[in-house]
C-alpha atoms as a PDB file:
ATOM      1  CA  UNK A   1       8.649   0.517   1.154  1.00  0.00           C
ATOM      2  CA  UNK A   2      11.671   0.575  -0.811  1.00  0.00           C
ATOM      3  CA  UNK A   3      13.300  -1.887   1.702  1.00  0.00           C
ATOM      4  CA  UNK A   4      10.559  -4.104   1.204  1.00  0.00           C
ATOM      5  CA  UNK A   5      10.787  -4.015  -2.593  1.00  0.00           C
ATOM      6  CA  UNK A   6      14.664  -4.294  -2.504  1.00  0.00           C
ATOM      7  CA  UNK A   7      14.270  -7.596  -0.266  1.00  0.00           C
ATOM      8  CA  UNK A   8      11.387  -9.376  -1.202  1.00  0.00           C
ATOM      9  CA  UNK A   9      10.917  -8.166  -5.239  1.00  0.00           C
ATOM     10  CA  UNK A  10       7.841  -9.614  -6.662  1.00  0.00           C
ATOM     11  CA  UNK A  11       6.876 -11.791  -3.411  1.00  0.00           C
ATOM     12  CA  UNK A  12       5.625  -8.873  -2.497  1.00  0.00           C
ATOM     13  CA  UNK A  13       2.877  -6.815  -4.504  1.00  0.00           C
ATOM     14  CA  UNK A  14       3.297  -2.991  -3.739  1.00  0.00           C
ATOM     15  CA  UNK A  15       0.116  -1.129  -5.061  1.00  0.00           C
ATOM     16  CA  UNK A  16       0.558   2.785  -4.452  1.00  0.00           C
ATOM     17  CA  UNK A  17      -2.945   4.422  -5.158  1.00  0.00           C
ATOM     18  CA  UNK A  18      -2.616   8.424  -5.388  1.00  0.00           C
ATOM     19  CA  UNK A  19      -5.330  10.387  -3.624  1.00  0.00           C
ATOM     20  CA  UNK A  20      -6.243  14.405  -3.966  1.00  0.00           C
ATOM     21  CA  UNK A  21      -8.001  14.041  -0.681  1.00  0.00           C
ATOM     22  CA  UNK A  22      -5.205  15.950   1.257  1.00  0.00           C
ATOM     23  CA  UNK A  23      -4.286  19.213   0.512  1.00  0.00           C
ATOM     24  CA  UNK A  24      -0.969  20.038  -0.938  1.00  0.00           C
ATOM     25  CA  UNK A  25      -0.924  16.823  -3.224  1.00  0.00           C
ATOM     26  CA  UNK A  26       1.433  16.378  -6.589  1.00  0.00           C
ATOM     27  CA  UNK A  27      -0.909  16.825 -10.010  1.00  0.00           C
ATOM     28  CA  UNK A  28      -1.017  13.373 -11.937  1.00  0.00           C
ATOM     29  CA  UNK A  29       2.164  13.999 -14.319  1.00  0.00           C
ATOM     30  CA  UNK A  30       4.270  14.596 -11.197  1.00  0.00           C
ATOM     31  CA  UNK A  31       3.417  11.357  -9.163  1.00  0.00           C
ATOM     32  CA  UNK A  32       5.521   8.971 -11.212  1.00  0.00           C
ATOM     33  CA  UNK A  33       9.089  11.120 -10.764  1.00  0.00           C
ATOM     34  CA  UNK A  34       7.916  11.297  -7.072  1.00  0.00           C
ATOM     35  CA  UNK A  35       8.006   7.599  -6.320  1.00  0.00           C
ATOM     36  CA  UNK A  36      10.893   6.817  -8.826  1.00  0.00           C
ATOM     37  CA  UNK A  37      12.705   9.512  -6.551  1.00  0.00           C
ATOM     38  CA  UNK A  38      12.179   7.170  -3.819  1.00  0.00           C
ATOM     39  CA  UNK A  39      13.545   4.245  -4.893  1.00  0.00           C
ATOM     40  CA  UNK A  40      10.353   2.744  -6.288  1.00  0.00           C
ATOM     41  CA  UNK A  41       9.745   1.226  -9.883  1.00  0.00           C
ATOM     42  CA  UNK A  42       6.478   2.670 -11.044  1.00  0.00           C
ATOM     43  CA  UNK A  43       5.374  -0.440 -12.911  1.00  0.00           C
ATOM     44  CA  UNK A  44       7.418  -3.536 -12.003  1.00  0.00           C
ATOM     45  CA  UNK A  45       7.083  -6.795 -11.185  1.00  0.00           C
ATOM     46  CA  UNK A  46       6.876  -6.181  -6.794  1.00  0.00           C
ATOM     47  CA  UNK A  47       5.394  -2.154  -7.133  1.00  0.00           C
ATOM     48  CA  UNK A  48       3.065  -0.408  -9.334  1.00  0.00           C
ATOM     49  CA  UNK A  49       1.438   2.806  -9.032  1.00  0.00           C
ATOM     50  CA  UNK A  50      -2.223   3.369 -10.125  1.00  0.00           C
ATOM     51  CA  UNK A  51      -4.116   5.456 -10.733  1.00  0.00           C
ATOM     52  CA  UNK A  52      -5.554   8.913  -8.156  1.00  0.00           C
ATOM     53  CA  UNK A  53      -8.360   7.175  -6.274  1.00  0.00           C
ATOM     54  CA  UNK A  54     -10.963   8.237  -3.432  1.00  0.00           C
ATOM     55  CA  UNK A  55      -9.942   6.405  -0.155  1.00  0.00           C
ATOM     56  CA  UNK A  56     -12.774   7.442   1.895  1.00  0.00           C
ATOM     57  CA  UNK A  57     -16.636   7.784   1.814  1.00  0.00           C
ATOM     58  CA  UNK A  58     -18.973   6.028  -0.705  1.00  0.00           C
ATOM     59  CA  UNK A  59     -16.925   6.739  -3.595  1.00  0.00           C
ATOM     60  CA  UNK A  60     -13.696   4.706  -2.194  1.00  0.00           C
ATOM     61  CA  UNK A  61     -12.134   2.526  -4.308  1.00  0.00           C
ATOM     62  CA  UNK A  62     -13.301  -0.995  -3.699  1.00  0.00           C
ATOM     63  CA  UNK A  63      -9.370  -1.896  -2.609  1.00  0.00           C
ATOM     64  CA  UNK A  64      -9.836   0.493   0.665  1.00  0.00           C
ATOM     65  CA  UNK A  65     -13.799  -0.332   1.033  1.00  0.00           C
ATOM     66  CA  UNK A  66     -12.738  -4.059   1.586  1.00  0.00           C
ATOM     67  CA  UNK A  67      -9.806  -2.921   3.771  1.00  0.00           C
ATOM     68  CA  UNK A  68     -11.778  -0.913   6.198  1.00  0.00           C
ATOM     69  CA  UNK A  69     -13.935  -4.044   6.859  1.00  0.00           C
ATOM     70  CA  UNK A  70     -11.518  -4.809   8.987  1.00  0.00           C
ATOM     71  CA  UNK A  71      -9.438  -2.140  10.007  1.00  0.00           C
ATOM     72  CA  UNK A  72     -12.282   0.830   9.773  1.00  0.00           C
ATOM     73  CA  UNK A  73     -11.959   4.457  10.256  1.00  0.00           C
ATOM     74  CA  UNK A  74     -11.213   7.207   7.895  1.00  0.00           C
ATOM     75  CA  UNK A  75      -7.875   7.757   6.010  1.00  0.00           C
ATOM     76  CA  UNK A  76      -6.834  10.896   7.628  1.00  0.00           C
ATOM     77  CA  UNK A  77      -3.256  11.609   4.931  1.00  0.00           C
ATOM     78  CA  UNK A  78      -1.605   9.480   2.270  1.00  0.00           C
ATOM     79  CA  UNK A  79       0.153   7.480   4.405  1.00  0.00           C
ATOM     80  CA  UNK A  80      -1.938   6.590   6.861  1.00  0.00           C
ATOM     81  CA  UNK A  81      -3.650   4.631   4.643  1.00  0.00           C
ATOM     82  CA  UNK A  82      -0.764   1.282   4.507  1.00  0.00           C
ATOM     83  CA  UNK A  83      -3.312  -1.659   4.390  1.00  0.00           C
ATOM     84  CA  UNK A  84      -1.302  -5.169   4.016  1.00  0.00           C
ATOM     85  CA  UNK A  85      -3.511  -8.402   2.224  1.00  0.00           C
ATOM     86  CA  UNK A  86      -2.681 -11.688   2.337  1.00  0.00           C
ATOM     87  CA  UNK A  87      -2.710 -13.813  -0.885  1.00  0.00           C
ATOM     88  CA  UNK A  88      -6.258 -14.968  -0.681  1.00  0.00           C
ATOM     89  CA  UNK A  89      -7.230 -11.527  -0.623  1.00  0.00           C
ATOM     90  CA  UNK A  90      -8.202 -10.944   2.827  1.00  0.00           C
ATOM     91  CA  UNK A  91      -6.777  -7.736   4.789  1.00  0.00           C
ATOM     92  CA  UNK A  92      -4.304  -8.554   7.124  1.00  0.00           C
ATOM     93  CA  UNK A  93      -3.146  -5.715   8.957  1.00  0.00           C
ATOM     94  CA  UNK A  94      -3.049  -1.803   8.598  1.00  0.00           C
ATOM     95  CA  UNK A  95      -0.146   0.978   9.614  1.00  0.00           C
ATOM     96  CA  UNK A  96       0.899   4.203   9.167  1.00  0.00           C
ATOM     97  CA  UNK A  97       4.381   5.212   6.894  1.00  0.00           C
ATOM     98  CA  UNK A  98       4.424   7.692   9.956  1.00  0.00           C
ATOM     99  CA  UNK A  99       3.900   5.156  12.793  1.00  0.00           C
ATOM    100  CA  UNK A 100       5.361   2.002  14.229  1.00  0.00           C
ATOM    101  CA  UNK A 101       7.554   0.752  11.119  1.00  0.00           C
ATOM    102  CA  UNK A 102       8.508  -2.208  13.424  1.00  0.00           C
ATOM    103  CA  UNK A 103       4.994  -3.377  13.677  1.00  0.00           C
ATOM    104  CA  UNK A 104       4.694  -2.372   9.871  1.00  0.00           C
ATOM    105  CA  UNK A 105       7.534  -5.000   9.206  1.00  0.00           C
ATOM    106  CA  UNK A 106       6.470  -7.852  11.141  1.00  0.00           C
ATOM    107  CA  UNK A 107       3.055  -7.399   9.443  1.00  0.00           C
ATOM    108  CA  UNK A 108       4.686  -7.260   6.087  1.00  0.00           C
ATOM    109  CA  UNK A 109       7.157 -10.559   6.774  1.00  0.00           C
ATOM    110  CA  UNK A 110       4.287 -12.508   8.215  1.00  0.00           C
ATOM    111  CA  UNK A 111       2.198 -11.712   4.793  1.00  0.00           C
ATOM    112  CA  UNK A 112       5.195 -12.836   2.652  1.00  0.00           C
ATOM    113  CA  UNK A 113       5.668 -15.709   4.837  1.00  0.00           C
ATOM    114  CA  UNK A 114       2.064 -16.952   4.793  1.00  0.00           C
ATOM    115  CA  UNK A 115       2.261 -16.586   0.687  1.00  0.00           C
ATOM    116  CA  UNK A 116       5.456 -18.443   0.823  1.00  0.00           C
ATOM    117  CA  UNK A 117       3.852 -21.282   2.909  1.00  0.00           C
ATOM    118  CA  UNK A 118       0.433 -21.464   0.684  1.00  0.00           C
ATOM    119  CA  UNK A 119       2.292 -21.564  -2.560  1.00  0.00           C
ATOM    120  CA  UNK A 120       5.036 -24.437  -1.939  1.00  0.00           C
END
């Protein structure tokens, strides 16, 4: 994600929700350093982190409800859970941090590109 950031800035809006669904997971005060240690701003135009949210069952925030409209099925660890929206709002794609990063980039540059075309 840091790549992303680094290349495309605020074309691209990072959101990084926290989730204590997982076991092993940082308490609250810990999170920022965490992402800051990877290269991430944690409020910046391009990436902010929010705030610890449920990403599954009927108390899921209303970010991953709308996601798994179209890309269903359970978020089994915090990074499974990379959901990519175009600028109208609709999902556009899902990966893992864990998976197929080359799918996860052309997902990402096709997002950026589509905002790029709709906003000339």
């Amino acid at each position: 994600m840091k790549r992303w950031h680094d290349e495309f800035g605020p074309k691209l809006e990072i959101l990084l929700f926290p989730s204590d669904e997982w076991r092993q997971e940082l308490p609250t005060e810990e999170i920022p350093h965490a992402v800051q240690s990877h290269g991430l701003p944690i409020d910046a135009p391009g990436c902010h982190l929010m705030d610890k949210v449920s990403t599954n069952g009927p108390k899921a925030n209303e970010v991953f409800k709308i996601a798994k409209i179209s890309y269903p099925g359970d978020i089994t660890w915090n990074f499974d859970g990379a959901f990519v929206f175009g600028a109208d709002g609709s999902p556009m794609g899902k990966f893992s941090l864990r998976g197929d990063l080359a799918y996860a980039d052309r997902l990402v540059r096709r997002a950026v590109a589509t905002t790029a075309i709709g906003m000339q």
